[in-house]
Structure formats: structure tokens, C-alpha cells
N, C-alpha and C. Protein backbone atom coordinates (compact mmCIF):
# COMPACT_ATOMS: atom_id res chain seq x y z
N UNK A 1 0.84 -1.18 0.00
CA UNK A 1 0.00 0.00 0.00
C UNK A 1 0.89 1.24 0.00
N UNK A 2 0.52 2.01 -0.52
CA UNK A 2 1.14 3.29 -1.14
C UNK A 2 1.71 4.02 0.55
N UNK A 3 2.29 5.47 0.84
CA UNK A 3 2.40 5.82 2.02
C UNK A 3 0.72 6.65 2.09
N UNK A 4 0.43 7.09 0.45
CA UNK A 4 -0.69 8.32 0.70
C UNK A 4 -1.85 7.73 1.47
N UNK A 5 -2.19 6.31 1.28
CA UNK A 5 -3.46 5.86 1.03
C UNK A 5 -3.31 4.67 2.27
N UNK A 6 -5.16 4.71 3.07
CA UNK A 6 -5.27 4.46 4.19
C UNK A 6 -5.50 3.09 3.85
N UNK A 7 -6.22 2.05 4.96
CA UNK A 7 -7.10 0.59 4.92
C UNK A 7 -7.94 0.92 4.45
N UNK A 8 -8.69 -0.32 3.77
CA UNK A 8 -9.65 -0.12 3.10
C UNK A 8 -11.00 -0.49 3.71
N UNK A 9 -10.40 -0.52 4.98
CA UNK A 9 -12.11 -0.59 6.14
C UNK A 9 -11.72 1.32 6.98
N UNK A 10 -11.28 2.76 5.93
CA UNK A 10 -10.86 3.33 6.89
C UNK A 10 -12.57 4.29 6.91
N UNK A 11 -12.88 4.75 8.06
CA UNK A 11 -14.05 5.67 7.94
C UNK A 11 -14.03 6.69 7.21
N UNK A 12 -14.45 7.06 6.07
CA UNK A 12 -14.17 8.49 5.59
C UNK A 12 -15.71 9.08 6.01
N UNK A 13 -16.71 8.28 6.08
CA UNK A 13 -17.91 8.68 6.48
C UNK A 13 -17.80 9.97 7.83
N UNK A 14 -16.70 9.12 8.63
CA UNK A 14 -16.50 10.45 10.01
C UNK A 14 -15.60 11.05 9.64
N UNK A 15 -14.47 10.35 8.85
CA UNK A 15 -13.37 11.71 8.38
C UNK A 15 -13.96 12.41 7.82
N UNK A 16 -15.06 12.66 7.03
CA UNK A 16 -15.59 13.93 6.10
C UNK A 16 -16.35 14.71 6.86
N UNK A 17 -17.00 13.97 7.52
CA UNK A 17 -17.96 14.98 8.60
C UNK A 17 -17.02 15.95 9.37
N UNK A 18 -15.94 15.38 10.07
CA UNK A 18 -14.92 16.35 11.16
C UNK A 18 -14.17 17.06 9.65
N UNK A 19 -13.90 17.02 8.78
CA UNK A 19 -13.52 17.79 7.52
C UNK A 19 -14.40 18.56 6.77
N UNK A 20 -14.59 19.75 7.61
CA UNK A 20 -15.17 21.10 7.33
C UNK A 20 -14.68 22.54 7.03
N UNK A 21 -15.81 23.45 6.40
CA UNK A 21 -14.95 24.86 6.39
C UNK A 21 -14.66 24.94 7.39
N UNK A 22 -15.48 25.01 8.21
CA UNK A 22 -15.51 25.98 9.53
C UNK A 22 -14.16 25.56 9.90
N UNK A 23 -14.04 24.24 10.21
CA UNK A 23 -13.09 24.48 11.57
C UNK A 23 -11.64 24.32 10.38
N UNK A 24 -11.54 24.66 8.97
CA UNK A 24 -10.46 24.56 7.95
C UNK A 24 -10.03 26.04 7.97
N UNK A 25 -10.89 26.75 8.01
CA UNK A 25 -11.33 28.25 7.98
C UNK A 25 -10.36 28.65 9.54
N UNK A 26 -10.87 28.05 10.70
CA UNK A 26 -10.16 28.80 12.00
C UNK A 26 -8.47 27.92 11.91
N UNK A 27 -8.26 27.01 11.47
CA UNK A 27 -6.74 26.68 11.05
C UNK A 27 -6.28 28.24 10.41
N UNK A 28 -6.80 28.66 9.11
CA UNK A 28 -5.82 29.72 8.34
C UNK A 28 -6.04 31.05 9.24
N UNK A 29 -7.59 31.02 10.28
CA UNK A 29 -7.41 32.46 11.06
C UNK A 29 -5.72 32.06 11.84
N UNK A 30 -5.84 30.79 12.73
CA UNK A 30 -4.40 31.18 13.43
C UNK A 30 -2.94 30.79 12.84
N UNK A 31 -3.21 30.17 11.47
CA UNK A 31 -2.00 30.68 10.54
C UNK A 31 -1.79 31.93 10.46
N UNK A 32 -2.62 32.69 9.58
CA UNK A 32 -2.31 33.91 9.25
C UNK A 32 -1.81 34.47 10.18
N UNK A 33 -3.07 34.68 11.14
CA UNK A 33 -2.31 35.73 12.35
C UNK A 33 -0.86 35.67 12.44
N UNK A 34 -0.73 34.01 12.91
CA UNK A 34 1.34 34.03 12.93
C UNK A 34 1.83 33.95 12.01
N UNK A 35 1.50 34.09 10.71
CA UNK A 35 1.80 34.36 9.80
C UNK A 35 2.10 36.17 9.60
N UNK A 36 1.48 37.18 10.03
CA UNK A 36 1.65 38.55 10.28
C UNK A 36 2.46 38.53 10.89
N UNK A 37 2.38 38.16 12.30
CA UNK A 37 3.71 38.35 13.20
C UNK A 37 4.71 38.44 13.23
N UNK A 38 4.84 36.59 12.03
CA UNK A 38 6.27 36.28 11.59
C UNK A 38 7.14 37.75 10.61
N UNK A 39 6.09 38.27 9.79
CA UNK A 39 6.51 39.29 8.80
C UNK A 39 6.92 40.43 9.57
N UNK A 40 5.89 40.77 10.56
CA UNK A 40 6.36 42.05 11.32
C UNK A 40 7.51 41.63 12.15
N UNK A 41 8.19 40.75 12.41
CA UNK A 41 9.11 40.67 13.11
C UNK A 41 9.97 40.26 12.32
N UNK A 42 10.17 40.19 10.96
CA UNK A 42 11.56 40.04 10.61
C UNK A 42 12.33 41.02 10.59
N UNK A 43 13.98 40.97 10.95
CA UNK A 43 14.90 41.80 10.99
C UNK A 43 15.61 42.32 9.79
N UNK A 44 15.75 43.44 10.00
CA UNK A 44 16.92 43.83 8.79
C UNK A 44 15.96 44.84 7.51
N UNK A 45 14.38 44.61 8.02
CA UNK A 45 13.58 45.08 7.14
C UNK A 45 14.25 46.81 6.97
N UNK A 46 13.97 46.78 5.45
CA UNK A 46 14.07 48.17 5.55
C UNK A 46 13.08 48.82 4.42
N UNK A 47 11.59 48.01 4.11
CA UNK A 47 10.79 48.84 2.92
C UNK A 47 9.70 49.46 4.09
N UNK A 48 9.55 49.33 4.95
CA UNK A 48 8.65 50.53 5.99
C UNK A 48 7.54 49.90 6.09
N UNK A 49 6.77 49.08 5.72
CA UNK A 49 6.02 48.23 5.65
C UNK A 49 5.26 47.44 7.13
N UNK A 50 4.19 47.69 6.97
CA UNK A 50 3.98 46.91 8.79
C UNK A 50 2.58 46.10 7.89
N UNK A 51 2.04 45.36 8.99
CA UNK A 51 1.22 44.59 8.65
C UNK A 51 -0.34 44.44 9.83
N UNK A 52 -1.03 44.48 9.32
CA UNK A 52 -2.30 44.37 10.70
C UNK A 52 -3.71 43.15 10.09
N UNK A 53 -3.35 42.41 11.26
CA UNK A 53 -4.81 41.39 11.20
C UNK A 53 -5.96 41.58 11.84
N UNK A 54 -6.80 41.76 11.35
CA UNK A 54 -8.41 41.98 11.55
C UNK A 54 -9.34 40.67 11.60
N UNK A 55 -10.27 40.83 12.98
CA UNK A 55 -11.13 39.25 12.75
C UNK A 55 -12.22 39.70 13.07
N UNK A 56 -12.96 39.26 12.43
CA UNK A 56 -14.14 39.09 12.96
C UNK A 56 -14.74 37.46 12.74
N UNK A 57 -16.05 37.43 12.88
CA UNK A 57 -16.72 36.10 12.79
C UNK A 57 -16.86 35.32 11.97
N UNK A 58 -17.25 35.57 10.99
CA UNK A 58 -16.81 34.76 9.79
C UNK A 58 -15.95 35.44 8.82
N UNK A 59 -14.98 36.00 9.12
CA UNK A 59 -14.04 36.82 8.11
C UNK A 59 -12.79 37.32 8.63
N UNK A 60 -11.56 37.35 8.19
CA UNK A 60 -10.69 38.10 8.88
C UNK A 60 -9.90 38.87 7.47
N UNK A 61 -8.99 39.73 8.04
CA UNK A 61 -8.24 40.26 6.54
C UNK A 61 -6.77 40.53 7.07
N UNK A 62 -5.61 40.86 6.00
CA UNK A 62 -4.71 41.26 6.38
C UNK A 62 -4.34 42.85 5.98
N UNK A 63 -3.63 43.17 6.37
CA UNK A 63 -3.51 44.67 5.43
C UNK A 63 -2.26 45.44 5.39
N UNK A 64 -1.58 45.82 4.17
CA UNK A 64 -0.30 45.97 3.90
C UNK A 64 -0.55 47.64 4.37
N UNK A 65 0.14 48.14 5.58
CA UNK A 65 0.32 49.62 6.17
C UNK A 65 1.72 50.29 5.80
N UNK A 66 1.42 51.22 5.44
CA UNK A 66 2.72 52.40 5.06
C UNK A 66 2.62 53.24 5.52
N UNK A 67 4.06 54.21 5.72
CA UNK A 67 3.44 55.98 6.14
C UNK A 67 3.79 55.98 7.95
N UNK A 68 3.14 56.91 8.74
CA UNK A 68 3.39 57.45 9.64
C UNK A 68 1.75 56.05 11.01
N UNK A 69 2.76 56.43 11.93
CA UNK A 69 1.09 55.65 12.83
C UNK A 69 -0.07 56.91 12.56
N UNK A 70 0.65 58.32 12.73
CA UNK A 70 -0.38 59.32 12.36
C UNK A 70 -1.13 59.22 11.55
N UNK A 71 -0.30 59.21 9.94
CA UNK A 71 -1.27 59.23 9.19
C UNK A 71 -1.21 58.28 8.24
N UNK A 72 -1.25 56.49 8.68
CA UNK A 72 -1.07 55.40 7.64
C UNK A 72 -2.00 55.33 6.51
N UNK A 73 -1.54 54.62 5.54
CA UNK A 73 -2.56 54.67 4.45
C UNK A 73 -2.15 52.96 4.08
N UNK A 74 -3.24 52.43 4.06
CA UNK A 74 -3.43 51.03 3.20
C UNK A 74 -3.43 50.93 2.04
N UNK A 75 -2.47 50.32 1.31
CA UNK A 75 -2.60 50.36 -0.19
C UNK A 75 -3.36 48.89 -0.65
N UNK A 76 -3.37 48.02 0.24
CA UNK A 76 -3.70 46.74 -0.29
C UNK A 76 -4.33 46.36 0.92
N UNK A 77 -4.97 45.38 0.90
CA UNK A 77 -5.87 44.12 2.02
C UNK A 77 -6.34 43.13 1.33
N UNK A 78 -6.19 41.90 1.88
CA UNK A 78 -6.37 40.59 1.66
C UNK A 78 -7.54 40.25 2.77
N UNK A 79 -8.41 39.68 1.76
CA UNK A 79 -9.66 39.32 2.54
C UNK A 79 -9.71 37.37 2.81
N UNK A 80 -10.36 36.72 3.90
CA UNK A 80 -10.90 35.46 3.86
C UNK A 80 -11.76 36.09 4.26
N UNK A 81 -12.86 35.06 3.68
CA UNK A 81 -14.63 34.88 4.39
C UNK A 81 -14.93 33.39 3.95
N UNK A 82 -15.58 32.75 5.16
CA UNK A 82 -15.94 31.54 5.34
C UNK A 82 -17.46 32.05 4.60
N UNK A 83 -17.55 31.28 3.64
CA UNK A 83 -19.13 31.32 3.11
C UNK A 83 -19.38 29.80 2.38
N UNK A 84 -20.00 29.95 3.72
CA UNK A 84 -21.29 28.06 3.70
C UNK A 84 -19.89 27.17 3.39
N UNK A 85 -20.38 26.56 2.76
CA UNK A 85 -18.87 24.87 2.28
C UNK A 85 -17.92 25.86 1.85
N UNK A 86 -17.94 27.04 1.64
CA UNK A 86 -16.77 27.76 0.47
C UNK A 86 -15.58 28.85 1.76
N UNK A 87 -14.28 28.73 1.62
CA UNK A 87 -13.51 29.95 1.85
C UNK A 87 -13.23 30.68 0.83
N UNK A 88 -13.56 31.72 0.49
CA UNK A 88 -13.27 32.81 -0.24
C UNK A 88 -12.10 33.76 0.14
N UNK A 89 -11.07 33.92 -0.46
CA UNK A 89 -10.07 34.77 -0.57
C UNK A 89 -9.94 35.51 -1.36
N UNK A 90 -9.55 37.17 -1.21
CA UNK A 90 -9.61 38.04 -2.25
C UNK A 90 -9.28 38.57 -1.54
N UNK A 91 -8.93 39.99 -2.76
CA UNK A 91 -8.62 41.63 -2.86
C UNK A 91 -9.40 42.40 -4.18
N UNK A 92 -9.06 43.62 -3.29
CA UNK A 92 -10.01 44.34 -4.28
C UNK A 92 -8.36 45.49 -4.86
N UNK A 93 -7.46 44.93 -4.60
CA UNK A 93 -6.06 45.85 -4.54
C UNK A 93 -4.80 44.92 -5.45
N UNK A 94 -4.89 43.51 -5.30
CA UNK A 94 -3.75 43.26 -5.66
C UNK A 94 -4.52 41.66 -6.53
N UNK A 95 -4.33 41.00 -7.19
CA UNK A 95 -4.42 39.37 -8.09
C UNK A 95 -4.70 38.20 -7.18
N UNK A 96 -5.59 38.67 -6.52
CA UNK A 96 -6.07 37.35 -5.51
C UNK A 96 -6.79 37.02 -5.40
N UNK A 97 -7.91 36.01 -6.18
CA UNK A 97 -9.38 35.97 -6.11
C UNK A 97 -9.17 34.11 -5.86
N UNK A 98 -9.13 33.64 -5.00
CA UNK A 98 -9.23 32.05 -4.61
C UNK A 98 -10.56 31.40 -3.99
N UNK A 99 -11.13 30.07 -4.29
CA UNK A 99 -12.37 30.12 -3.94
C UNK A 99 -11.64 28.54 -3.08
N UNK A 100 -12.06 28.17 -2.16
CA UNK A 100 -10.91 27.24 -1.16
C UNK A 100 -12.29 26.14 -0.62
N UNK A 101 -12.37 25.18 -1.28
CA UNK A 101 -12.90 23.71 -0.93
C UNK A 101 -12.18 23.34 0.25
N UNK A 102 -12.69 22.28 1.32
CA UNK A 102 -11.87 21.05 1.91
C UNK A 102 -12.02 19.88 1.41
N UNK A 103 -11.46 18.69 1.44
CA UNK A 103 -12.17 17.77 1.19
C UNK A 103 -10.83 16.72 1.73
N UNK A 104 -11.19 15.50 2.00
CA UNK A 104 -10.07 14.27 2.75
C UNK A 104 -9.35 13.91 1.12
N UNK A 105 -7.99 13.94 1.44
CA UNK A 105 -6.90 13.48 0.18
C UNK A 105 -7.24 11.83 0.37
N UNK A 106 -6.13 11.50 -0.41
CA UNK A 106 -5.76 10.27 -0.44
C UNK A 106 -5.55 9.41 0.50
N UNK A 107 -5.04 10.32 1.77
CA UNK A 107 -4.49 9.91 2.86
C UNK A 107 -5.33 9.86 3.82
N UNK A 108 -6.49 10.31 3.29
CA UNK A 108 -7.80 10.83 4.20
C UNK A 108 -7.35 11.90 5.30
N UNK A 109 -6.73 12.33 5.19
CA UNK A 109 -6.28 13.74 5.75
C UNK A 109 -7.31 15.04 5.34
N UNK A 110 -7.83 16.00 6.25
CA UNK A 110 -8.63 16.87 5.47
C UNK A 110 -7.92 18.17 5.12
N UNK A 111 -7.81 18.22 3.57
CA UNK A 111 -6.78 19.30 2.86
C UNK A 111 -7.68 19.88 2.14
N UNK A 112 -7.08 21.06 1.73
CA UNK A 112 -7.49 22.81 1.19
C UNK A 112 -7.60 21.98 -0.05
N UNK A 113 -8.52 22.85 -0.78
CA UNK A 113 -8.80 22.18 -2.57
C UNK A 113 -9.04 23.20 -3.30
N UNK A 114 -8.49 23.51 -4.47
CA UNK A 114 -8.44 24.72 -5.45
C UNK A 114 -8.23 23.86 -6.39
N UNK A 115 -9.62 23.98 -7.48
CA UNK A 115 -9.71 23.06 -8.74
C UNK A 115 -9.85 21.68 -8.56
N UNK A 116 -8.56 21.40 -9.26
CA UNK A 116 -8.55 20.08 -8.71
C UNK A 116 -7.24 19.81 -8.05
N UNK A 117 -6.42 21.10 -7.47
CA UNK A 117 -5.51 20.61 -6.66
C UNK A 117 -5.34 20.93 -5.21
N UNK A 118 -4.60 20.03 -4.66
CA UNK A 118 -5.01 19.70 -3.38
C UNK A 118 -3.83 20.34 -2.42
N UNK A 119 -4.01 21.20 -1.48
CA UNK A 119 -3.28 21.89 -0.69
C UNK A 119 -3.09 21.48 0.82
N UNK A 120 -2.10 22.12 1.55
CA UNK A 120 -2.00 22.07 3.14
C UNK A 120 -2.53 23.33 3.12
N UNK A 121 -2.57 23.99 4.46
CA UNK A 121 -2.64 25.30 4.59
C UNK A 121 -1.04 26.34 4.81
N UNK A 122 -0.54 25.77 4.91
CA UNK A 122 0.85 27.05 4.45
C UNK A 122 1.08 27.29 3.12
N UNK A 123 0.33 26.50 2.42
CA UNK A 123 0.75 27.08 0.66
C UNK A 123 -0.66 27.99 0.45
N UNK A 124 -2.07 27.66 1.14
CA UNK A 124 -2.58 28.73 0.95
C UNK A 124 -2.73 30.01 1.39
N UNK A 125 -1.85 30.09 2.53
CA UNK A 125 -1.50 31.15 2.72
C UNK A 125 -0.52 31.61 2.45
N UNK A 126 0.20 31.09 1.79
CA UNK A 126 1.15 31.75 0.59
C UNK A 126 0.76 32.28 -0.33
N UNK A 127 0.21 31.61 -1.02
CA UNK A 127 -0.68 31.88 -2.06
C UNK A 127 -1.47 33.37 -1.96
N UNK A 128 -2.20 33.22 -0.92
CA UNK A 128 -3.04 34.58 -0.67
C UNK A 128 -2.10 35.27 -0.37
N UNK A 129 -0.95 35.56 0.76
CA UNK A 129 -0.52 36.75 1.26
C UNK A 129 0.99 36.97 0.92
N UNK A 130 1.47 36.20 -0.39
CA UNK A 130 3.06 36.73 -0.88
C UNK A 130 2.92 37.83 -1.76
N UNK A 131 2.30 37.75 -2.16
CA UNK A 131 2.25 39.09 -2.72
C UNK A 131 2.17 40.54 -1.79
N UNK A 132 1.12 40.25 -1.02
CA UNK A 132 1.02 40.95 -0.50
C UNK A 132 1.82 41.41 0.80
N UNK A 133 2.93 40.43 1.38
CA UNK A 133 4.22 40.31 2.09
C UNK A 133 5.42 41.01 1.31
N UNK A 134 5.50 40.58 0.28
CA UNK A 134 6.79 41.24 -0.46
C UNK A 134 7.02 41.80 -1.90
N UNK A 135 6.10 42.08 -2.01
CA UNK A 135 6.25 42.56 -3.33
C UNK A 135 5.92 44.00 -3.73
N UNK A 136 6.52 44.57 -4.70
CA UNK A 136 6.02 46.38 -4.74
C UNK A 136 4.48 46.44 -5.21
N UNK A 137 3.62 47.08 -4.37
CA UNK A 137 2.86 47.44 -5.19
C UNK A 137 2.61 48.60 -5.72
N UNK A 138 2.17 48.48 -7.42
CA UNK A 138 2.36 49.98 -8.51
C UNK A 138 1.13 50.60 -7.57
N UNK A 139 1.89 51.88 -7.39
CA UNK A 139 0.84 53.20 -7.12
C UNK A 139 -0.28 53.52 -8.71
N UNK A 140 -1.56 53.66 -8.13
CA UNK A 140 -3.06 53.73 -8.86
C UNK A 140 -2.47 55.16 -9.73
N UNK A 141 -2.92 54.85 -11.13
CA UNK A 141 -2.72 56.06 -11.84
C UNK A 141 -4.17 57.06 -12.40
């Protein structure tokens, strides 16, 4: 038997049930969060750049801050929202529109699904927030 793939008496009936948004959804809230942290605390930074996580109940966002604490200005934010079976990821600022399935792999493990490929959650939050971690974004003309 392969390493991916379980017995063939394995329950997926209860693995699918405990393999939900919801609780797939509060995994990437406390990724992300330490996922911000990790960014705001790297050393040596020098593009001025800070970062702030926002939650609420079914939604949280990230948001790329520049400028003064006085007078910051957001150029970008990265949205999740848990909606029904679906996580939705987007911006209305930068190339991020992801629509985020769960479903049990091979391994019956319950993993992130985009199309037809099959994720952990540190690549989808890669996915959603590298851009928005390191990269320039063009000022609106």
C-alpha cells in the first residue's frame, strides 16, 4: 500500500464529517495571524512596511500599512470569508481571487482544494498573502 493511502475498512464517512470549512477556515485564522507576526518581526527590514490582522466572525483580513502611525494609508488588504462549504479569498487591490474547498486526500487527511488541486494550509497562505508580504505594489494612476 502506497504511504498516501489508508485501509480499506478506513471511515471516511466520520473523516468527512470532522472535515469542514468551519473548523479549515479557524486553522488559516491562526495561521495567518502568525503568519503577520512572523513578517512584522523580521529583521533587517528596511521597505517601511507593517502589517495588521483583523477578525471578525466569519471573516478576517490582512492589510499591507505604510506611512506614519499618524497618518497610515493602506494600499492593499487581503480578505478570507468563510461562506457556507466555500472559503473565499480576495482583494479588491492586488491578483487574488481564490475560492478554497476542503475535502479528505488520499491519505484521508482533510486538505485545502483549489480546482482540482489539493493543498495544506501554508501554501494557501502563501498563495493569498506573498504578494502581498513582499512585493512592490504599482501606485493607482
Amino acid at each position: 500500500m502506497a504511504d498516501d493511502q489508508v485501509s480499506a475498512d478506513f471511515d471516511w464517512v466520520s473523516a468527512q464529517a470532522q472535515c469542514n470549512a468551519a473548523a479549515m477556515f479557524e486553522q488559516l485564522r491562526a495561521g495567518v495571524r502568525e503568519d503577520v507576526q512572523r513578517r512584522n518581526g523580521l529583521l533587517g527590514r528596511t521597505d517601511g512596511w507593517r502589517f495588521e490582522f483583523e477578525s471578525e466572525d466569519d471573516a478576517f483580513e490582512v492589510s499591507k500599512v505604510t506611512g506614519s502611525r499618524v497618518h497610515p494609508e493602506v494600499p492593499a488588504v487581503v480578505t478570507f470569508e468563510l461562506d457556507g462549504r466555500h472559503i473565499q479569498i480576495h482583494s479588491e487591490d492586488i491578483d487574488i481571487d481564490i475560492t478554497v474547498v476542503v475535502s479528505l486526500d488520499p491519505g484521508g487527511t482533510c486538505r485545502f482544494v483549489v480546482g482540482e488541486a489539493i493543498y495544506s494550509g501554508w501554501e494557501i497562505r502563501r498563495m493569498a498573502l506573498e504578494t502581498l508580504f513582499f512585493a512592490e505594489l504599482e501606485e493607482p494612476e
